[in-house]
Protein backbone atom coordinates (compact mmCIF):
# COMPACT_ATOMS: atom_id res chain seq x y z
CA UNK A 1 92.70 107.35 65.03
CA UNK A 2 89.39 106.58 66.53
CA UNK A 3 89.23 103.44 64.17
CA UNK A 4 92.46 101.67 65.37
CA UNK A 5 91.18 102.53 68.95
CA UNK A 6 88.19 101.09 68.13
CA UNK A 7 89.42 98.06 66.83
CA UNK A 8 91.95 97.49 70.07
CA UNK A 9 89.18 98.05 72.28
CA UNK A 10 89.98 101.46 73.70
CA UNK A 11 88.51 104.74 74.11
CA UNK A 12 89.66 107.78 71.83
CA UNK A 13 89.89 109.60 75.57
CA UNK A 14 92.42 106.71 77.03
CA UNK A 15 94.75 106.87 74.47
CA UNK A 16 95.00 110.63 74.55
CA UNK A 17 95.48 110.12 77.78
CA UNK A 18 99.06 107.35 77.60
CA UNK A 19 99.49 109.26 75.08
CA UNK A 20 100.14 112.54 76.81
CA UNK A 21 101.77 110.08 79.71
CA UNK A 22 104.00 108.12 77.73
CA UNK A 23 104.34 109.96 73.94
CA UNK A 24 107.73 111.14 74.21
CA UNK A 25 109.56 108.08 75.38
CA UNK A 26 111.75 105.68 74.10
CA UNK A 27 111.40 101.93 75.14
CA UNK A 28 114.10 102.66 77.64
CA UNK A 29 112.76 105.04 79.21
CA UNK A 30 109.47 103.05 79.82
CA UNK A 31 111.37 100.48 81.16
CA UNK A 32 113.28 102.64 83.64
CA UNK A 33 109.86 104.50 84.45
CA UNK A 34 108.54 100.77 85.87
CA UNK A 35 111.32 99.66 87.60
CA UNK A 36 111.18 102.89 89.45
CA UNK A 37 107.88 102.59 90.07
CA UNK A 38 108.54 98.81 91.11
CA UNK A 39 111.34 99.68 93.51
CA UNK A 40 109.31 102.60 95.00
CA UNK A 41 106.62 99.67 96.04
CA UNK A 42 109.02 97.41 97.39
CA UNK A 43 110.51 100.32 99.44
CA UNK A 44 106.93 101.25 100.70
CA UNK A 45 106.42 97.96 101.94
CA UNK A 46 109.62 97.71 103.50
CA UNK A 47 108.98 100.60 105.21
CA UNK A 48 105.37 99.58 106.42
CA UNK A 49 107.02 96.29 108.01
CA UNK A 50 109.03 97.77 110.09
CA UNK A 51 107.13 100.76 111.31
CA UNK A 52 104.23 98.94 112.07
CA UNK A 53 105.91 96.92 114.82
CA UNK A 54 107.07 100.22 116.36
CA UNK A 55 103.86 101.54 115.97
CA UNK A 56 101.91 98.73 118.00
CA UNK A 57 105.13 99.13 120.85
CA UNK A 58 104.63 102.85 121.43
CA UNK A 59 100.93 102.36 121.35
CA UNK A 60 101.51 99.60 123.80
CA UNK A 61 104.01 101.86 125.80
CA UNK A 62 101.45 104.62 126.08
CA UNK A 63 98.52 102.51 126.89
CA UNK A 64 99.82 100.57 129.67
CA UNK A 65 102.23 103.01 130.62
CA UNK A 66 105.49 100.84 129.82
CA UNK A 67 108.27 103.26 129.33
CA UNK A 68 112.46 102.64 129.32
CA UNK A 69 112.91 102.19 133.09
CA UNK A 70 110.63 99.34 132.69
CA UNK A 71 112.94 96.90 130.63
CA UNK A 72 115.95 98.59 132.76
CA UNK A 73 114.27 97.31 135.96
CA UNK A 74 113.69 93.83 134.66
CA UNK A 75 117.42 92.81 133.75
C-alpha cells in the first residue's frame, strides 16, 4: 500500500484517512454525498443574503433609535 501511495503522491496517513471517510461507498453514494454537500452551501449563502440586510436594519434601528412608529408616521 505505501508504494501505490507513494507513486500517486500521497501520504500512507491520507489515504487511511478517505479511506475510513469514503471506504464503504458505492459511486452513488459519493455522488449524493457532494450534491448534499453542494446544496448545503448554496443554502448557507442564501441564508447569509438575506439575513445580513436584516441584520444592518435592526442594527440601524437600535442605533439611531428608528423603530415601527417611525415608517407609520411617515406615510
Amino acid at each position: 500500500m505505501a508504494e501505490l501511495c507513494r507513486e500517486h503522491g500521497m501520504s500512507d496517513a491520507s489515504f487511511y484517512k478517505w479511506r475510513a471517510k469514503y471506504g464503504g461507498m458505492d459511486a452513488s453514494m459519493v455522488g449524493q454525498m457532494k450534491a448534499m454537500k453542494d446544496e448545503n452551501r448554496r443554502l448557507k449563502r442564501m441564508y447569509a443574503d438575506l439575513s445580513m440586510p436584516n441584520d444592518l436594519l435592526t442594527d440601524a434601528r437600535q442605533t439611531w433609535g428608528f423603530g415601527l412608529w417611525c415608517c407609520i408616521c411617515a406615510t
